[in-house]
Structures are given as C-alpha cells and as structure tokens.
C-alpha atoms as a PDB file:
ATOM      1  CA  UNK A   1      95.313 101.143  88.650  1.00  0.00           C
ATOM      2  CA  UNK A   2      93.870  99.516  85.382  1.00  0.00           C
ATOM      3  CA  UNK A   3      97.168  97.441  84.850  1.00  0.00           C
ATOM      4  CA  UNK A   4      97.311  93.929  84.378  1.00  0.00           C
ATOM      5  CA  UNK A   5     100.488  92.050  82.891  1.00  0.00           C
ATOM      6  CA  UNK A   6     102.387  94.416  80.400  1.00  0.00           C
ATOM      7  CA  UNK A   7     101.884  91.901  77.460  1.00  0.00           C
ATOM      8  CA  UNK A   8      98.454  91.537  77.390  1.00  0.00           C
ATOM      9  CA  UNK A   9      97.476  95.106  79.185  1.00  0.00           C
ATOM     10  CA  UNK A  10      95.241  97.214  77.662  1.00  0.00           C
ATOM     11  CA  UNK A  11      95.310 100.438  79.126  1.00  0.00           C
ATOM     12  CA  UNK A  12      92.258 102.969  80.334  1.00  0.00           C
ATOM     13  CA  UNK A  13      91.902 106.009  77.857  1.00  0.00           C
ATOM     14  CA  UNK A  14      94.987 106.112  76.579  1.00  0.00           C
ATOM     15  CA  UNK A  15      94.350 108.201  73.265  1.00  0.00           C
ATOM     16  CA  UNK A  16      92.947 110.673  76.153  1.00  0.00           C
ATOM     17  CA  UNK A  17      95.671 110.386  78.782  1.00  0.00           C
ATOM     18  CA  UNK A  18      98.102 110.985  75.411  1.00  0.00           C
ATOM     19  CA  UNK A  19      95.745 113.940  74.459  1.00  0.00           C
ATOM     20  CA  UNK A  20      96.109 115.606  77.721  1.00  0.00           C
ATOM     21  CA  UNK A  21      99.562 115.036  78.498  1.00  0.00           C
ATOM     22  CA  UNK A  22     100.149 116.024  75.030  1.00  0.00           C
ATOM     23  CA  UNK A  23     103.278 113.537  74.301  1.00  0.00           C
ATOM     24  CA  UNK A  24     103.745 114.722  70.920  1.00  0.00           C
ATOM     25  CA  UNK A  25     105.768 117.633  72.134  1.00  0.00           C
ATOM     26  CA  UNK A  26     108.481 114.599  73.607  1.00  0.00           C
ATOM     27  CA  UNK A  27     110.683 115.471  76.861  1.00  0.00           C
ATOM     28  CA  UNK A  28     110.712 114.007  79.836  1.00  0.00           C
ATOM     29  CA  UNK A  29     107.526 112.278  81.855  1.00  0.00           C
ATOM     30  CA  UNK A  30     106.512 110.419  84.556  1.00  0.00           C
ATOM     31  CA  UNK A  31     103.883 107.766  84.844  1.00  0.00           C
ATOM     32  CA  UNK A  32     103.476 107.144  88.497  1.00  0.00           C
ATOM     33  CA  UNK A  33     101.407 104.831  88.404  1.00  0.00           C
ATOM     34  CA  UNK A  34     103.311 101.821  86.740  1.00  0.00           C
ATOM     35  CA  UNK A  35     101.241  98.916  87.367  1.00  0.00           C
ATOM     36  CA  UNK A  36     100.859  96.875  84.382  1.00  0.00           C
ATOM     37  CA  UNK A  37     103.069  98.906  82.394  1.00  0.00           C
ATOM     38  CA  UNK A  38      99.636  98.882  79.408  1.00  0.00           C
ATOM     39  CA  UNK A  39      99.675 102.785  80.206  1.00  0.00           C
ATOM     40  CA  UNK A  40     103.651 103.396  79.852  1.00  0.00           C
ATOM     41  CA  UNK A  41     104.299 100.967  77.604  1.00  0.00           C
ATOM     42  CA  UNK A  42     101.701 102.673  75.433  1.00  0.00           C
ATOM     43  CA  UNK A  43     103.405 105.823  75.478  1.00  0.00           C
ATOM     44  CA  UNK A  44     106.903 104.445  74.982  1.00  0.00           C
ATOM     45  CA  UNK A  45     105.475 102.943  71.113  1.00  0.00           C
ATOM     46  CA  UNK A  46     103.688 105.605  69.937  1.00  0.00           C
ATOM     47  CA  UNK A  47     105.612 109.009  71.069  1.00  0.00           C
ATOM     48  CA  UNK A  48     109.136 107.942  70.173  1.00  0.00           C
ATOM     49  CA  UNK A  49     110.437 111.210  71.255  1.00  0.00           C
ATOM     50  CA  UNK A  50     109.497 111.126  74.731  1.00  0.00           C
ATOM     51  CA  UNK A  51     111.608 109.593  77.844  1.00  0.00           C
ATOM     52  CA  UNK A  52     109.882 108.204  80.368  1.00  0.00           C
ATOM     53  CA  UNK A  53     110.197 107.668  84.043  1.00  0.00           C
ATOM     54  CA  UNK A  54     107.959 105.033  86.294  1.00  0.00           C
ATOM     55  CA  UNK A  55     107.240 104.504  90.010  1.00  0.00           C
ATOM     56  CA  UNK A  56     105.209 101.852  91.296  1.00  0.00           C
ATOM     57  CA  UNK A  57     105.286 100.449  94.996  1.00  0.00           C
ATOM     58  CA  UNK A  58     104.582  96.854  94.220  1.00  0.00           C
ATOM     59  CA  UNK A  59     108.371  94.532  94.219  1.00  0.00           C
ATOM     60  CA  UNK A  60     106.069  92.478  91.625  1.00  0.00           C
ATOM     61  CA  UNK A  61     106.028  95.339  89.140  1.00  0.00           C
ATOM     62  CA  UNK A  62     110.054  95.585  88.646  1.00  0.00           C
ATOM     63  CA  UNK A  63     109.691  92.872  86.531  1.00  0.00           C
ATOM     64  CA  UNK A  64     107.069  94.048  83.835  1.00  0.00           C
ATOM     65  CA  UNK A  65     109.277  97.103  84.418  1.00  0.00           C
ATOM     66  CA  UNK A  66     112.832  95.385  83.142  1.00  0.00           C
ATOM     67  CA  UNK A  67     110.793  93.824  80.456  1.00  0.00           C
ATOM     68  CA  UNK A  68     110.397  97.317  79.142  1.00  0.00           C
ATOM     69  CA  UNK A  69     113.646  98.586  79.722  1.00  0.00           C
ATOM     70  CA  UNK A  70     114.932  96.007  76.992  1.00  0.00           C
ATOM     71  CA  UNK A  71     112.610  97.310  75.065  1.00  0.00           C
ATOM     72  CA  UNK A  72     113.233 101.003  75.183  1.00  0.00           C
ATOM     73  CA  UNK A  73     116.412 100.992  76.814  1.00  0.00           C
ATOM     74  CA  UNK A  74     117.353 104.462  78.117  1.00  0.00           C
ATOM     75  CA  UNK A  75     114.479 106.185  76.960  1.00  0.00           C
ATOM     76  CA  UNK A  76     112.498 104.227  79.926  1.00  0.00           C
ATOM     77  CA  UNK A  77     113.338 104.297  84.012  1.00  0.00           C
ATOM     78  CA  UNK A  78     111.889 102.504  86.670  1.00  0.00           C
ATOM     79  CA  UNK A  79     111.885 103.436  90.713  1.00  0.00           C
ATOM     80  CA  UNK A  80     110.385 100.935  92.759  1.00  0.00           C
ATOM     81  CA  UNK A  81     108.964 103.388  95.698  1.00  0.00           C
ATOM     82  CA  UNK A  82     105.548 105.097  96.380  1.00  0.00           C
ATOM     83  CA  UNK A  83     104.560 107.952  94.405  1.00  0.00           C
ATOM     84  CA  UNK A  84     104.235 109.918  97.400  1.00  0.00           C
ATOM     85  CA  UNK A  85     108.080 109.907  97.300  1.00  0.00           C
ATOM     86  CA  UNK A  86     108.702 111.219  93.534  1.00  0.00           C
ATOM     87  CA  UNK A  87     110.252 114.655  95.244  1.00  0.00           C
ATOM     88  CA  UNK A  88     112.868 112.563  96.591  1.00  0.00           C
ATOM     89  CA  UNK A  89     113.782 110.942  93.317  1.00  0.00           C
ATOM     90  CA  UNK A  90     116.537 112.709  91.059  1.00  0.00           C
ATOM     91  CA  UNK A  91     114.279 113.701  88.623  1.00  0.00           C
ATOM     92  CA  UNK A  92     114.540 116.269  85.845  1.00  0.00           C
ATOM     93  CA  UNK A  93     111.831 119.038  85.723  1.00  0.00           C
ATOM     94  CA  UNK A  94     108.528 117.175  83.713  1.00  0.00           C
ATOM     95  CA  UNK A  95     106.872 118.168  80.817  1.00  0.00           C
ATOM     96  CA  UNK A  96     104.152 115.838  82.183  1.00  0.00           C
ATOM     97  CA  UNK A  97     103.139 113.431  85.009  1.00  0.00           C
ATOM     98  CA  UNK A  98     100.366 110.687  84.884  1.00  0.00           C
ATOM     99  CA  UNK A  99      98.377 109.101  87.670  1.00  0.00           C
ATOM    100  CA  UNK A 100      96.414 106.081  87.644  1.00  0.00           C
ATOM    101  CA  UNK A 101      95.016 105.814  90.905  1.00  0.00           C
ATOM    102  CA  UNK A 102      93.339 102.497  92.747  1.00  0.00           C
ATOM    103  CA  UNK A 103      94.196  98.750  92.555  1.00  0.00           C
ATOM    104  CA  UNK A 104      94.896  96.790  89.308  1.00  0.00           C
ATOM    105  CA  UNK A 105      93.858  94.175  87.627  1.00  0.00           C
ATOM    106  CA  UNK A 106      97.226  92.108  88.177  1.00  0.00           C
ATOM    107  CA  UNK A 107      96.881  92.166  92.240  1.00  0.00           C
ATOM    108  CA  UNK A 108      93.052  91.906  91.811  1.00  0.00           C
ATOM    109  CA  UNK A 109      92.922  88.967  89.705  1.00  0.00           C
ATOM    110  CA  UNK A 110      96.210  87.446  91.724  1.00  0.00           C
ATOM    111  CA  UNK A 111      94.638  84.816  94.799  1.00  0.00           C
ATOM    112  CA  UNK A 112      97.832  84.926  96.531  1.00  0.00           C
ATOM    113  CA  UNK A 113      97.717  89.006  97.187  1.00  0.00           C
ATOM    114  CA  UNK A 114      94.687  88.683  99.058  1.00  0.00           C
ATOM    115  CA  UNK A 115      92.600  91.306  97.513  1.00  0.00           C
ATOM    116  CA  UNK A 116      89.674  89.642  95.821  1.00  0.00           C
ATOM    117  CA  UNK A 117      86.847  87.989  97.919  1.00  0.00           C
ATOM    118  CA  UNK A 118      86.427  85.335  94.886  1.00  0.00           C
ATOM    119  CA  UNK A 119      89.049  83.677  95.971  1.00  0.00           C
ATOM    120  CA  UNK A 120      90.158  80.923  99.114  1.00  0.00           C
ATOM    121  CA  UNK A 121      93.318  82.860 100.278  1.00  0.00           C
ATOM    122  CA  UNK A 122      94.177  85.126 103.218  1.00  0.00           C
ATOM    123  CA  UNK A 123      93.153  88.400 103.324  1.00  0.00           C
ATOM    124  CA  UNK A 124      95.884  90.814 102.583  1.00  0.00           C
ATOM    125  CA  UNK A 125      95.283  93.370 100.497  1.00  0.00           C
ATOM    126  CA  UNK A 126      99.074  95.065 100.749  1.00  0.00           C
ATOM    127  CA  UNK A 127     100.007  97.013  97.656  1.00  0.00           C
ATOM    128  CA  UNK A 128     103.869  96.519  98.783  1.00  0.00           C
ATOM    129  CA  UNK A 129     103.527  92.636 101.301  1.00  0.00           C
ATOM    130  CA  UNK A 130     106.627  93.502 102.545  1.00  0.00           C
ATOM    131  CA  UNK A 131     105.233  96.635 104.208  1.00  0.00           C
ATOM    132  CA  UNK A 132     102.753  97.218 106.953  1.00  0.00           C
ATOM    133  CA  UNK A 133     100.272  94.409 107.863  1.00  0.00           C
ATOM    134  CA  UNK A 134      97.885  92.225 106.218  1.00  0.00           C
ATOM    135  CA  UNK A 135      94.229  92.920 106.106  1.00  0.00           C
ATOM    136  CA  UNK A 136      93.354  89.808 108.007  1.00  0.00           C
ATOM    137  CA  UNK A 137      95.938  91.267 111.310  1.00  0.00           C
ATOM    138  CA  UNK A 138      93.892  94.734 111.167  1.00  0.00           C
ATOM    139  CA  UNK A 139      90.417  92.900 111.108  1.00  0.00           C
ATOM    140  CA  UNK A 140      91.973  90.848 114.603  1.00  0.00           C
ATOM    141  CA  UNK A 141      93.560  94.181 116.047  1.00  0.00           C
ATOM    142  CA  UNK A 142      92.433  97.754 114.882  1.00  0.00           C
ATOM    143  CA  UNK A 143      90.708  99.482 117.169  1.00  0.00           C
ATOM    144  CA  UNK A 144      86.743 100.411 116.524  1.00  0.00           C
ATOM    145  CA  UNK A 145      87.355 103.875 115.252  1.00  0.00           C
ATOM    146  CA  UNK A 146      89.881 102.714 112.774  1.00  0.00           C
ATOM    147  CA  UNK A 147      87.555 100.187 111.925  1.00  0.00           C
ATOM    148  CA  UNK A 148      85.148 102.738 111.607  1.00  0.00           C
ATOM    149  CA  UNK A 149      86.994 104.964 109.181  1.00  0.00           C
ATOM    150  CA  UNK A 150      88.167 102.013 107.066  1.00  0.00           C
ATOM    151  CA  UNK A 151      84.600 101.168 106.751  1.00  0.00           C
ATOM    152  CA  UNK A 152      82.323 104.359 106.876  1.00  0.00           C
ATOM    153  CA  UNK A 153      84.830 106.790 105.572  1.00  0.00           C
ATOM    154  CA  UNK A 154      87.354 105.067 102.786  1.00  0.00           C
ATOM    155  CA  UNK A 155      84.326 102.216 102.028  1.00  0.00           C
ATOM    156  CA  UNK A 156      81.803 104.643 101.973  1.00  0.00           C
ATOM    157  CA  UNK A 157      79.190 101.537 103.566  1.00  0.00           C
ATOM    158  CA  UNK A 158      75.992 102.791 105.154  1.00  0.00           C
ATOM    159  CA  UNK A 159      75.589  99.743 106.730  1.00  0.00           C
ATOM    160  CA  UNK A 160      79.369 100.125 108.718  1.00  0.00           C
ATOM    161  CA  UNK A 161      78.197 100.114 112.254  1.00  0.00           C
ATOM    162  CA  UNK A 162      76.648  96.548 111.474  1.00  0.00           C
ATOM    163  CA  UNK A 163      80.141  95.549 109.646  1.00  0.00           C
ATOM    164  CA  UNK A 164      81.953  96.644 112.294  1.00  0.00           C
ATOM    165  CA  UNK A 165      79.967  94.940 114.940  1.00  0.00           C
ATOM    166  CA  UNK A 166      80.357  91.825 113.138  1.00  0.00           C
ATOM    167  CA  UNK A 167      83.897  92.066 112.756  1.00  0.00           C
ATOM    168  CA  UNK A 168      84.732  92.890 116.787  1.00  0.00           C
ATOM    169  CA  UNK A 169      82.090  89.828 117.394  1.00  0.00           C
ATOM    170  CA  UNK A 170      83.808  87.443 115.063  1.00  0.00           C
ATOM    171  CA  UNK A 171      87.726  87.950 116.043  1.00  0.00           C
ATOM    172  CA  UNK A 172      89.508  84.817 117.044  1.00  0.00           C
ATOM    173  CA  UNK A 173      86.991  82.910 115.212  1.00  0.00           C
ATOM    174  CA  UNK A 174      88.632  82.277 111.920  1.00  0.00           C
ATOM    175  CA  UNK A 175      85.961  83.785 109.902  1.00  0.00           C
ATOM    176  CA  UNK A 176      88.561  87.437 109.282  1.00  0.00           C
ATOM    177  CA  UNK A 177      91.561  85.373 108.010  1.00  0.00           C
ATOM    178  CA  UNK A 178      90.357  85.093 104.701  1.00  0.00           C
ATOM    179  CA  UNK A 179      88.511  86.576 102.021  1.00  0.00           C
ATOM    180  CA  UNK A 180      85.893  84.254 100.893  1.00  0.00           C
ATOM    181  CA  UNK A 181      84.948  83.586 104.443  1.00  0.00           C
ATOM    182  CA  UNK A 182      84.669  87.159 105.610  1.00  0.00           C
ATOM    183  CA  UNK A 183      82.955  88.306 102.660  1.00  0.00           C
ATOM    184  CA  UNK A 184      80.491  85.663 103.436  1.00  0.00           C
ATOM    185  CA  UNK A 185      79.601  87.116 106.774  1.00  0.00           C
ATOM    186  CA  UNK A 186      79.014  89.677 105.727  1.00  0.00           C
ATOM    187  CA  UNK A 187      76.415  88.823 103.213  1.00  0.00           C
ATOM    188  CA  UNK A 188      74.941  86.184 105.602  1.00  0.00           C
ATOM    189  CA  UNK A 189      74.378  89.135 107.710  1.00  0.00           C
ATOM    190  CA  UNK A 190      73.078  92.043 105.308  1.00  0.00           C
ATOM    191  CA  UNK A 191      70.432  91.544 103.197  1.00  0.00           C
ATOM    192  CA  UNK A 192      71.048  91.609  99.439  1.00  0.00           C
ATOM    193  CA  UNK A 193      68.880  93.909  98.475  1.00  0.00           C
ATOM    194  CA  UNK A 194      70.296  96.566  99.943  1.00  0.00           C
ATOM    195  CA  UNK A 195      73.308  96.151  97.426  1.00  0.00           C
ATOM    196  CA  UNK A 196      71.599  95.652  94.151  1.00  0.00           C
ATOM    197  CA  UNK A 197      73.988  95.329  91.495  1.00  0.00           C
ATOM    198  CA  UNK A 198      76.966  94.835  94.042  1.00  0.00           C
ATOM    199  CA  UNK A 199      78.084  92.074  96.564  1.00  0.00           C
ATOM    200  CA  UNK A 200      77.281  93.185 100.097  1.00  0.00           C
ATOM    201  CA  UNK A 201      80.688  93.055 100.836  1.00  0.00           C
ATOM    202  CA  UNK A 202      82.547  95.056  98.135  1.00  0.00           C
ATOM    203  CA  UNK A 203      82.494  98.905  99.872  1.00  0.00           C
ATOM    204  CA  UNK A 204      84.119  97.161 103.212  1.00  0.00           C
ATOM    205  CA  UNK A 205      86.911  95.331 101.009  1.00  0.00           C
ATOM    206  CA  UNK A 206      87.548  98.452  99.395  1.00  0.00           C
ATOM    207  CA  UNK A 207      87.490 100.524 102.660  1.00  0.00           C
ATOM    208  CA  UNK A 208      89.424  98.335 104.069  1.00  0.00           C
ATOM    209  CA  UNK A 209      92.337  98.139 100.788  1.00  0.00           C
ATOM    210  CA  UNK A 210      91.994 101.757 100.968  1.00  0.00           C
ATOM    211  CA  UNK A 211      93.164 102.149 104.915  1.00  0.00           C
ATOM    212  CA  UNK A 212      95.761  99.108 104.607  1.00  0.00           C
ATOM    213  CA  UNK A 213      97.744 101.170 101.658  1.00  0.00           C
ATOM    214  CA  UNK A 214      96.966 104.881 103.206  1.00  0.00           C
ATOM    215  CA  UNK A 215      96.007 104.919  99.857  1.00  0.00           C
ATOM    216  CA  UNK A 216      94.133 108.594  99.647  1.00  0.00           C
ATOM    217  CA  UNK A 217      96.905 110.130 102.041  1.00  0.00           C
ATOM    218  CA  UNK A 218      99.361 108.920  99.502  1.00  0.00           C
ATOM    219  CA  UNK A 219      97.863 111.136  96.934  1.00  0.00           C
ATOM    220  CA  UNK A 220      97.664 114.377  99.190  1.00  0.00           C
ATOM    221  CA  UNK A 221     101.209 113.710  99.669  1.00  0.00           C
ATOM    222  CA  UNK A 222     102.121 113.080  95.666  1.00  0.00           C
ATOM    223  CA  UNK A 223     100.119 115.646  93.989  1.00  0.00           C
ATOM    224  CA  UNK A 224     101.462 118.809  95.230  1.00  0.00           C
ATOM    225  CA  UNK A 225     105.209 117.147  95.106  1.00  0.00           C
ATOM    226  CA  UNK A 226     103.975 116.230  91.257  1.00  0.00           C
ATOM    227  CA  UNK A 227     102.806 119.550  90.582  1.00  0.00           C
ATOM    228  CA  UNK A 228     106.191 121.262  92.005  1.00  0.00           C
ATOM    229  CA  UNK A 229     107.925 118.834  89.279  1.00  0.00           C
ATOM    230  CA  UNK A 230     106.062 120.659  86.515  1.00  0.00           C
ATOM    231  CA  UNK A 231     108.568 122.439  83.889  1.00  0.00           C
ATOM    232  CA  UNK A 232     106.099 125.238  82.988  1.00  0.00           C
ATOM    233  CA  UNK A 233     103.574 124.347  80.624  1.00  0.00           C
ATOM    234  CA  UNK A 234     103.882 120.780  82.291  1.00  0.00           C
ATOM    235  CA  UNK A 235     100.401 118.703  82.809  1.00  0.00           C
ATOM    236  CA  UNK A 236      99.362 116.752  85.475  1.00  0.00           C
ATOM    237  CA  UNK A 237      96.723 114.037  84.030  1.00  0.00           C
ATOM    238  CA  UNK A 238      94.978 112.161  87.167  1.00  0.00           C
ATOM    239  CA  UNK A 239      92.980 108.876  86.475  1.00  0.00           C
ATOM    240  CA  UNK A 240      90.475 108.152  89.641  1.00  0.00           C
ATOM    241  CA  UNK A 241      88.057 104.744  90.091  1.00  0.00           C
ATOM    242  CA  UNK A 242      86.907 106.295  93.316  1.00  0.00           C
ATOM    243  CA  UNK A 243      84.750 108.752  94.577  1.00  0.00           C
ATOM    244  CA  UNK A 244      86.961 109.982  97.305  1.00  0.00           C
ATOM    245  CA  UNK A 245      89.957 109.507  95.148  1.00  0.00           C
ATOM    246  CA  UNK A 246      88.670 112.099  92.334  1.00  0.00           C
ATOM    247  CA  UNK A 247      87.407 114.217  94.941  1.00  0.00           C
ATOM    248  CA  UNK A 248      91.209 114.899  96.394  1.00  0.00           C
ATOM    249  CA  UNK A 249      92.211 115.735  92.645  1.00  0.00           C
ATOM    250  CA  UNK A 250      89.636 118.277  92.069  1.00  0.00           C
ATOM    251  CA  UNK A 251      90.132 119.800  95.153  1.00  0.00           C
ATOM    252  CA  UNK A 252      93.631 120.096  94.560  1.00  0.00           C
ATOM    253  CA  UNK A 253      93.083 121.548  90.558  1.00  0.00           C
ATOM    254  CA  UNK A 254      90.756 124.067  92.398  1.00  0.00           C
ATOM    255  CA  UNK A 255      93.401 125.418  94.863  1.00  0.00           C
ATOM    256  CA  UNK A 256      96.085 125.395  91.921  1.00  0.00           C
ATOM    257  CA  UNK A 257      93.224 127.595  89.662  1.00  0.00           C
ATOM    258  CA  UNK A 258      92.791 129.688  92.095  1.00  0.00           C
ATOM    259  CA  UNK A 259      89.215 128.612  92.466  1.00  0.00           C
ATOM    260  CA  UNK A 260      87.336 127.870  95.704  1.00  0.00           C
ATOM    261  CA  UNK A 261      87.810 124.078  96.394  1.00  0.00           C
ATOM    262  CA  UNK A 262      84.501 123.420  97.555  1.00  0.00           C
ATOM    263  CA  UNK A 263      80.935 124.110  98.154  1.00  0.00           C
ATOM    264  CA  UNK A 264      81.785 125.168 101.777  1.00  0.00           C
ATOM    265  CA  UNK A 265      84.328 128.065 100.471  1.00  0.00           C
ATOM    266  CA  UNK A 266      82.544 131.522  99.231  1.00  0.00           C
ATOM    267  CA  UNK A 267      85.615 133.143  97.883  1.00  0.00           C
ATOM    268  CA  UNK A 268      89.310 132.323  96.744  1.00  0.00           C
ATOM    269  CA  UNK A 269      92.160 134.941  96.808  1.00  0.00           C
ATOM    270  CA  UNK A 270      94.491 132.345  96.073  1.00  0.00           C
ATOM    271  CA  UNK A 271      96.627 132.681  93.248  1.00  0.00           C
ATOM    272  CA  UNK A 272      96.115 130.913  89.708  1.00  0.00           C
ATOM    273  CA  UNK A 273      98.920 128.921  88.985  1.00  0.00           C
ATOM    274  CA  UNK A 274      97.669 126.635  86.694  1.00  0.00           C
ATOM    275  CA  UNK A 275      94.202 126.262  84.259  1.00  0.00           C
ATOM    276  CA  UNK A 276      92.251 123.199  84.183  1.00  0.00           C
ATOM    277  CA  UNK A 277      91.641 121.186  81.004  1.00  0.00           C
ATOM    278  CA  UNK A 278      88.745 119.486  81.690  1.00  0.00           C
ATOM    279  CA  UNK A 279      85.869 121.079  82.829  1.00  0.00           C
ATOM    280  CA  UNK A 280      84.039 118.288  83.038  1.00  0.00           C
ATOM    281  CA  UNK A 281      86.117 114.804  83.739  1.00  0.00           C
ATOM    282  CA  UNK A 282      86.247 112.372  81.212  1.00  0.00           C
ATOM    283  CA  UNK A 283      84.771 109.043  81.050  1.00  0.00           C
ATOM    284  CA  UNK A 284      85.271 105.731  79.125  1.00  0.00           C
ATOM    285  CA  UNK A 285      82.938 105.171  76.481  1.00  0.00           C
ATOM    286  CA  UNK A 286      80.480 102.658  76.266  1.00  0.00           C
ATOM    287  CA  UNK A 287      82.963 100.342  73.827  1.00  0.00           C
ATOM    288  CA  UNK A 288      85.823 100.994  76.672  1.00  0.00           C
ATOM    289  CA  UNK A 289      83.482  99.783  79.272  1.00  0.00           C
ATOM    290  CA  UNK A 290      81.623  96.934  77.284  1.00  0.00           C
ATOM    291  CA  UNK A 291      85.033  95.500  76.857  1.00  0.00           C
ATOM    292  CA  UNK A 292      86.812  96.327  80.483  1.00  0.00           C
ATOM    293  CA  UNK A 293      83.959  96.709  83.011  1.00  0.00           C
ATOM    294  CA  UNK A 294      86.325  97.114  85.132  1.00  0.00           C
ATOM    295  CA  UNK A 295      86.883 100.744  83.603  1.00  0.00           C
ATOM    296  CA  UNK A 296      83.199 102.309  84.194  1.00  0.00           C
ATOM    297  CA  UNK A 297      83.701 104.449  87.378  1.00  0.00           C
ATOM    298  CA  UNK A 298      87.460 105.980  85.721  1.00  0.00           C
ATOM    299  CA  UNK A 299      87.171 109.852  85.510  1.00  0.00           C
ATOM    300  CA  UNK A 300      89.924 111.849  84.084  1.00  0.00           C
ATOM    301  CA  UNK A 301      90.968 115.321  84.887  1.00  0.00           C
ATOM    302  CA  UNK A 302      93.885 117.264  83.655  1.00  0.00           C
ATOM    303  CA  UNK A 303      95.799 120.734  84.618  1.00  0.00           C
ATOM    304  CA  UNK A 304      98.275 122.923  82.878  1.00  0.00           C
ATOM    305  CA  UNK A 305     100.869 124.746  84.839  1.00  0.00           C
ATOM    306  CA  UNK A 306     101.914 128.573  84.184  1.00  0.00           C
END
C-alpha cells in the first residue's frame, strides 16, 4: 500500500482509481486496503454521495481510521481484519471495491516495524505484530525450502541459493536479528554489480515481507470473495507494486472474462461474467513518480461485473 499518515498522505492515482470505480454514481464501497487512509479519505471529500467501508489488518491503522470517522461520520466504516476476510463482514452488496496491494509508506518509513533495512531495529516485517512471527524468528527457524520460496519465489532473487546459504550459515550468530546487519551480509557477500540500481538485499527483504504476511495467498483468497460482493455493474479496481502481485489480478480478470488466464491455456469455455477496463494497466506518470518514487512499479487494472 502507498499510505502513509492520513494527514499528509497523498494517494497513488487517485483521479484514476475514482475514474474506474466510477464514484460519481455514489452507493456503497469498499477500500480494502486502508493504510494511510490518502486513498479513502480522498474519496470521502470529493464524492459526497458515496459511503464507504475500510479494512486494513494493521491495529496501527484504527487510529487514522477514527480520525476519519469524525470526519465523515456514518458515511465512513472501519473493520480492523484482513481483506481476505471481507465475505465474513456484514456488508451490503458494492457498487465498487478498491485494492491497494503491498506495504506502505507508514510501516516502511516506521524503524520500530522492522521492515526497512535503513534502519538499526529488529527485523520484523509483520503487517499485524500481534500475529504470526517476526522476520528475524523465521531467518533462525524456517526450514530451507521455505527459505527457498521466500527468497526465489515471493523475492524473485537469482542469487537465492547463495542468500539462503548465508542465512543457514549465519543462525545463532546475531547477524539475522536485525535489519541493517542482515542486509549487510548480504551485500558483503554479493557483488554490487549484479544489482545496479538496487541494494543487493532488497528482493530477499521483500521475499521475505511477502512470506511473513502470506501476502499473495491473501489476495487469492480476497479477490474472488470481492468479486462475489459486486452489486451488478460493480468494479473491482486492483492497485499492484509487484510483479507477482499483478500477475494474480490478471489472472483472475481473465477467468472472470472468460478469457484463457495464461500463455499455457489454448482455449477458455468459461463463462464471461465480467469485461475488463483496462486493456493495458495503468501507470503513474512521470510527475506522479518524480514526486513519489515510491509509486513507479504501481499498475492498475479494473473489471466490470454483469
């Protein structure tokens, strides 16, 4: 997520999320995604006919939440739960649901979460800390597959069998309980210039963020509960920062399009259910990104629902 603290949050695309989610007709709609609050709060002052509902996972976020709720009052609702659990919520049917997928700003930028590796503080990396366990326990624990899919498969490093080595060498040592320090072995140990414009060590935080939250089988589980929330004519409008991330989305717009979902699959009798908006995703433009570089990999897509 792009969200830092709802005051000062300014919000990815959000003329485009707007566009696509078409607020001007007001109803009901969910941002699921709450974050910040730069995305909801955005909606909330410019489509005054619109009530909104939120969900974010993070305890920390109930307060930017309240903040808004004296500002809107009931026009704005707040669960604190993961989106993979909207179905259970008593919800009304949608006229349109937002996601904003990936970390934000606020937990990045935040040395005691443990996300960052520019900071002196123990890895954590939790989306929720009072759930699951801390990046720094998996590094000491996990076993070398899981290490192996944190890495190679939700980090997307080439490098991972190197990584991984390194981390099973370097357990008891010290050197995994916090971020500076592991992010330095790891460049000690791989050569710059294989990373160019990155730090050597920024796929295997992001792998490893990625595993701790179970943060791409959280959005197989919420998109087809999102779509089933749909009032006909109701738009799902997915923001992704992430390869794998965006690839889950499109897959899933294929199947509801009644289009093959990959290169793999010759033919689709599936049936259409829905029409997708953007043929191509959108992008930030270069003002966006100049100004939050933190935007440049976002890619939109959007779907309609018969």
């Amino acid at each position: 997520m792009s969200g830092e603290n709802a005051a000062v949050h300014v919000p990815i695309m959000p003329q485009k999320v707007a566009h696509y989610l078409d607020l001007r007709r007001g109803g009901d709609f969910l941002d699921s995604t709450f974050g910040g609050g730069g995305h909801s709060r955005y909606f909330l002052e410019n489509f005054p006919d619109i009530r909104l509902f939120a969900v974010d996972r993070d305890p920390e976020a109930k307060g930017r939440a309240a903040a808004l709720k004296q500002l809107f009052g009931e026009r704005f609702h707040f669960f604190c739960t993961t989106f993979s659990q909207i179905g259970a919520l008593s919800l009304p049917f949608l006229r349109g649901i937002f996601f904003d997928f990936g970390v934000s700003s606020l937990q990045l930028d935040d040395p005691s979460r443990g996300f960052s590796f520019r900071y002196h503080t123990k890895l954590d990396m939790r989306m929720d800390p009072t759930r699951g366990i801390p990046a720094r326990e998996f590094l000491e624990t996990a076993s070398r597959w899981q290490l192996e899919e944190a890495i190679r498969d939700c980090g997307e490093e080439r490098r991972w069998r190197k990584i991984v080595d390194l981390i099973l060498e370097n357990r008891g040592s010290g050197a995994l309980q916090y971020a500076d320090s592991f992010a330095a072995l790891i460049a000690e140990n791989l050569p710059a210039k294989f990373y160019k414009k990155i730090h050597p060590a920024t796929q295997t935080f992001q792998g490893l963020r990625i595993a701790i939250n179970g943060e791409l089988e959280e959005i197989r589980g919420a998109l087809p509960r999102a779509f089933d929330l749909l009032a006909a004519g109701g738009r799902l409008v997915a923001l992704s920062f992430h390869s794998l991330e965006d690839r889950i989305v499109k897959r899933f717009f294929n199947e509801k399009s009644g289009k093959t979902v990959d290169r793999h699959e010759k033919y689709s009798d599936r049936p259409r259910v829905a029409t997708i908006l953007t043929k191509r995703p959108e992008v930030p433009d270069s003002g966006e990104i100049f100004t939050n570089h933190r935007c440049r990999s976002a890619k939109l897509r959007a779907l309609e629902k018969f």
